[in-house]
C-alpha atoms as a PDB file:
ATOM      1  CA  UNK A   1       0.000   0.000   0.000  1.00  0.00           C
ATOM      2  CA  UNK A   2       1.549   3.199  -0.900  1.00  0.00           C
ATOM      3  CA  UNK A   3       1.820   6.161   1.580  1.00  0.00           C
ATOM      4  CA  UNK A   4      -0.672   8.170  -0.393  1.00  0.00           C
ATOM      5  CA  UNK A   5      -3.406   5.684   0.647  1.00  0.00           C
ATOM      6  CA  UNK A   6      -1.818   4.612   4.113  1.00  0.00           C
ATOM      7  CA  UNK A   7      -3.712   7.184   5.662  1.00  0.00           C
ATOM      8  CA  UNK A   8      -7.012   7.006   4.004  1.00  0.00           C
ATOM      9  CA  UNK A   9      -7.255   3.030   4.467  1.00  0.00           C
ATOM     10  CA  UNK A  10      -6.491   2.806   8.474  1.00  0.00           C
ATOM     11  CA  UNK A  11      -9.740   0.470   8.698  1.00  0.00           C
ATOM     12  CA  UNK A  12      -7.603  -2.313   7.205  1.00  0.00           C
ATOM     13  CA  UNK A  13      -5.571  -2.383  10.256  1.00  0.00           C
ATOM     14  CA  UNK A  14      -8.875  -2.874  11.749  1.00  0.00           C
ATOM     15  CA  UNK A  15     -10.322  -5.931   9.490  1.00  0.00           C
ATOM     16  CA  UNK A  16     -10.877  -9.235  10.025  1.00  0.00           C
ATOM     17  CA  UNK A  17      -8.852 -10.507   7.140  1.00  0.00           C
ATOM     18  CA  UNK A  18      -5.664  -8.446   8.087  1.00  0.00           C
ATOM     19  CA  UNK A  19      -3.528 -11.234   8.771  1.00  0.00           C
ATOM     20  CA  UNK A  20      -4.964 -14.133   6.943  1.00  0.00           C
ATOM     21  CA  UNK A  21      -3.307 -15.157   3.492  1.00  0.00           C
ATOM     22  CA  UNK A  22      -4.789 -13.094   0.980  1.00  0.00           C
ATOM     23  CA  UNK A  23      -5.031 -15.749  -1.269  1.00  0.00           C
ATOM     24  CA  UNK A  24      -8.315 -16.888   0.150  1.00  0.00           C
ATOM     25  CA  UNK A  25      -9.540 -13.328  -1.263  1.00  0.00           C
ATOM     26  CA  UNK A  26      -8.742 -14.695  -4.832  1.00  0.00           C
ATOM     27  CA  UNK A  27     -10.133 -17.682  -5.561  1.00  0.00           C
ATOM     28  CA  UNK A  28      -9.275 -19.110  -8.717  1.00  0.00           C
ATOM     29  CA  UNK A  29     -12.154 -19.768 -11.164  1.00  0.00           C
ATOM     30  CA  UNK A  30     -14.307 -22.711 -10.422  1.00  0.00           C
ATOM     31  CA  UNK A  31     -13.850 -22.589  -6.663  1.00  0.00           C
ATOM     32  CA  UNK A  32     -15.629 -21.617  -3.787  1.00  0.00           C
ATOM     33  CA  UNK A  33     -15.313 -17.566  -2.356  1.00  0.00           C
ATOM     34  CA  UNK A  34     -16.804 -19.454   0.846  1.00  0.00           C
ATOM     35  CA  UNK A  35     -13.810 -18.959   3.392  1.00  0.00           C
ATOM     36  CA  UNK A  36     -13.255 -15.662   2.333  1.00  0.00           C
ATOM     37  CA  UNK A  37     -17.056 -14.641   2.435  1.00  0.00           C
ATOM     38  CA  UNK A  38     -17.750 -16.240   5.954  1.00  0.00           C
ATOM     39  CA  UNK A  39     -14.234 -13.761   7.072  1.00  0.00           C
ATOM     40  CA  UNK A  40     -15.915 -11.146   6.044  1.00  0.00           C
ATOM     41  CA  UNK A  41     -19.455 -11.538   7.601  1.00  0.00           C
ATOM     42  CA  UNK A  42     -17.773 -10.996  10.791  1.00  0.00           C
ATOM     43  CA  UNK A  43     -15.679  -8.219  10.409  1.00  0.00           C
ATOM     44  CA  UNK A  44     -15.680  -5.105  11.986  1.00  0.00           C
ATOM     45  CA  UNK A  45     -15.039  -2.793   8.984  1.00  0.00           C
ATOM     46  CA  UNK A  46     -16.996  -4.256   6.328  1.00  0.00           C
ATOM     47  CA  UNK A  47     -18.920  -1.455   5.562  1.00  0.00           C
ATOM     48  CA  UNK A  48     -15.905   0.900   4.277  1.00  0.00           C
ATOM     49  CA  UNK A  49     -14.032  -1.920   2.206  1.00  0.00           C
ATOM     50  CA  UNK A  50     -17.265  -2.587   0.676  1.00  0.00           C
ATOM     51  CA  UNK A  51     -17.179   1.469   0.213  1.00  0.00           C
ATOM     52  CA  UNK A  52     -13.638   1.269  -1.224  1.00  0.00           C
ATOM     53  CA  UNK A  53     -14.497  -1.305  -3.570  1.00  0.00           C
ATOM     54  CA  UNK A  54     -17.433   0.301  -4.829  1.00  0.00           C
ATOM     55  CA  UNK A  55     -15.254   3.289  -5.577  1.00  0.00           C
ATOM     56  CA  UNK A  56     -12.573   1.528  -7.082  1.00  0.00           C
ATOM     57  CA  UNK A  57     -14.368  -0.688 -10.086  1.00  0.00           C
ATOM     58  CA  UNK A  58     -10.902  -2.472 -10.855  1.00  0.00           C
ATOM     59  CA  UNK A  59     -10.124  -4.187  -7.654  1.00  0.00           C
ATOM     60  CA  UNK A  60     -10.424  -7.924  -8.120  1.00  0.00           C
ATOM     61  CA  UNK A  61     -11.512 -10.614  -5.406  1.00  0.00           C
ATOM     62  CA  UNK A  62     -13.307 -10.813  -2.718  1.00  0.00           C
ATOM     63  CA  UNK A  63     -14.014  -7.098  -0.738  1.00  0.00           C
ATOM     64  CA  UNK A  64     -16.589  -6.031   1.987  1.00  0.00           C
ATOM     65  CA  UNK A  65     -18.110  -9.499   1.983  1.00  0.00           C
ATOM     66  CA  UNK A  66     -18.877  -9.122  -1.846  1.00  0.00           C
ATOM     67  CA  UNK A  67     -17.638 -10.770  -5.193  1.00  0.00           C
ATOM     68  CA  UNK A  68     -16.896  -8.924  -8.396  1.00  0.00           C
ATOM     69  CA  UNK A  69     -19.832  -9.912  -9.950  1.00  0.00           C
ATOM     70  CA  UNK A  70     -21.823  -8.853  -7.046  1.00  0.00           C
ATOM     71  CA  UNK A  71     -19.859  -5.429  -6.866  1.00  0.00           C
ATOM     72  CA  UNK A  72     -20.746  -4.736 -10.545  1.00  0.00           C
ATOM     73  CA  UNK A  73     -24.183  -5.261  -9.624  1.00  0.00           C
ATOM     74  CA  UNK A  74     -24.190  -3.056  -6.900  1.00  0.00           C
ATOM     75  CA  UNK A  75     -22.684  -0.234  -9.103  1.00  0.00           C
ATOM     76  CA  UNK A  76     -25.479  -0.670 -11.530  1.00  0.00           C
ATOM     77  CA  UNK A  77     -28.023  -0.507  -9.238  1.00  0.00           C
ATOM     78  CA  UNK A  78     -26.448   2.712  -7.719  1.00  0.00           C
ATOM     79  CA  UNK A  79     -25.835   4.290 -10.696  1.00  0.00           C
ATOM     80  CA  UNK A  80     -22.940   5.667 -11.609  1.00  0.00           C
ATOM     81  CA  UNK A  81     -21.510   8.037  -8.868  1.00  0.00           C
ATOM     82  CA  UNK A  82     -19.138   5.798  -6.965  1.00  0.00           C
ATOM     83  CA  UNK A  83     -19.324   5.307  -3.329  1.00  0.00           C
ATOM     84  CA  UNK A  84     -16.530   6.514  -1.364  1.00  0.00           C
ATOM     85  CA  UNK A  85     -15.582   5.926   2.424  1.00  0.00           C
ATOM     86  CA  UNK A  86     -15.885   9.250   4.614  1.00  0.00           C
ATOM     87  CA  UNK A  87     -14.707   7.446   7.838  1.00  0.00           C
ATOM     88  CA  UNK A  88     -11.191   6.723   8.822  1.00  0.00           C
END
């Protein structure tokens, strides 16, 4: 993470994922997002990754408890002003 962002994206330091192998928030086509999904129900910062995800359409994998497809769904329905995280 660069230093530009560092301070815009404490909540990470905050999420439930933050020290689990990020590969579970990639799965590779044809398996299950499961882990990664059920890691993200319970966290404590959901909300703004799901916000920075929204706002940033070309992150890949698995964000706020939401797949790509699911994110590109979520832009449709709303619209096309991206979503962007106000807390810190």
């Amino acid at each position: 993470m660069s230093d530009e962002r560092a301070g815009n994206a404490i909540w990470q330091d905050f999420a439930a994922c933050h020290d689990t192998d990020t590969r579970l928030f990639f799965p590779v086509e044809g398996t299950s997002p499961g882990f990664a999904l059920a890691i993200c129900r319970r966290c404590p910062v959901r909300q703004a990754c799901l916000a920075e995800a929204l706002a940033e359409p070309a992150l890949t994998g698995i964000w706020g408890g939401t797949t790509e497809a699911r994110r590109h769904e979520l832009r449709q329905h709303l619209g096309s002003s991206p979503i962007r995280s106000t807390s810190a």
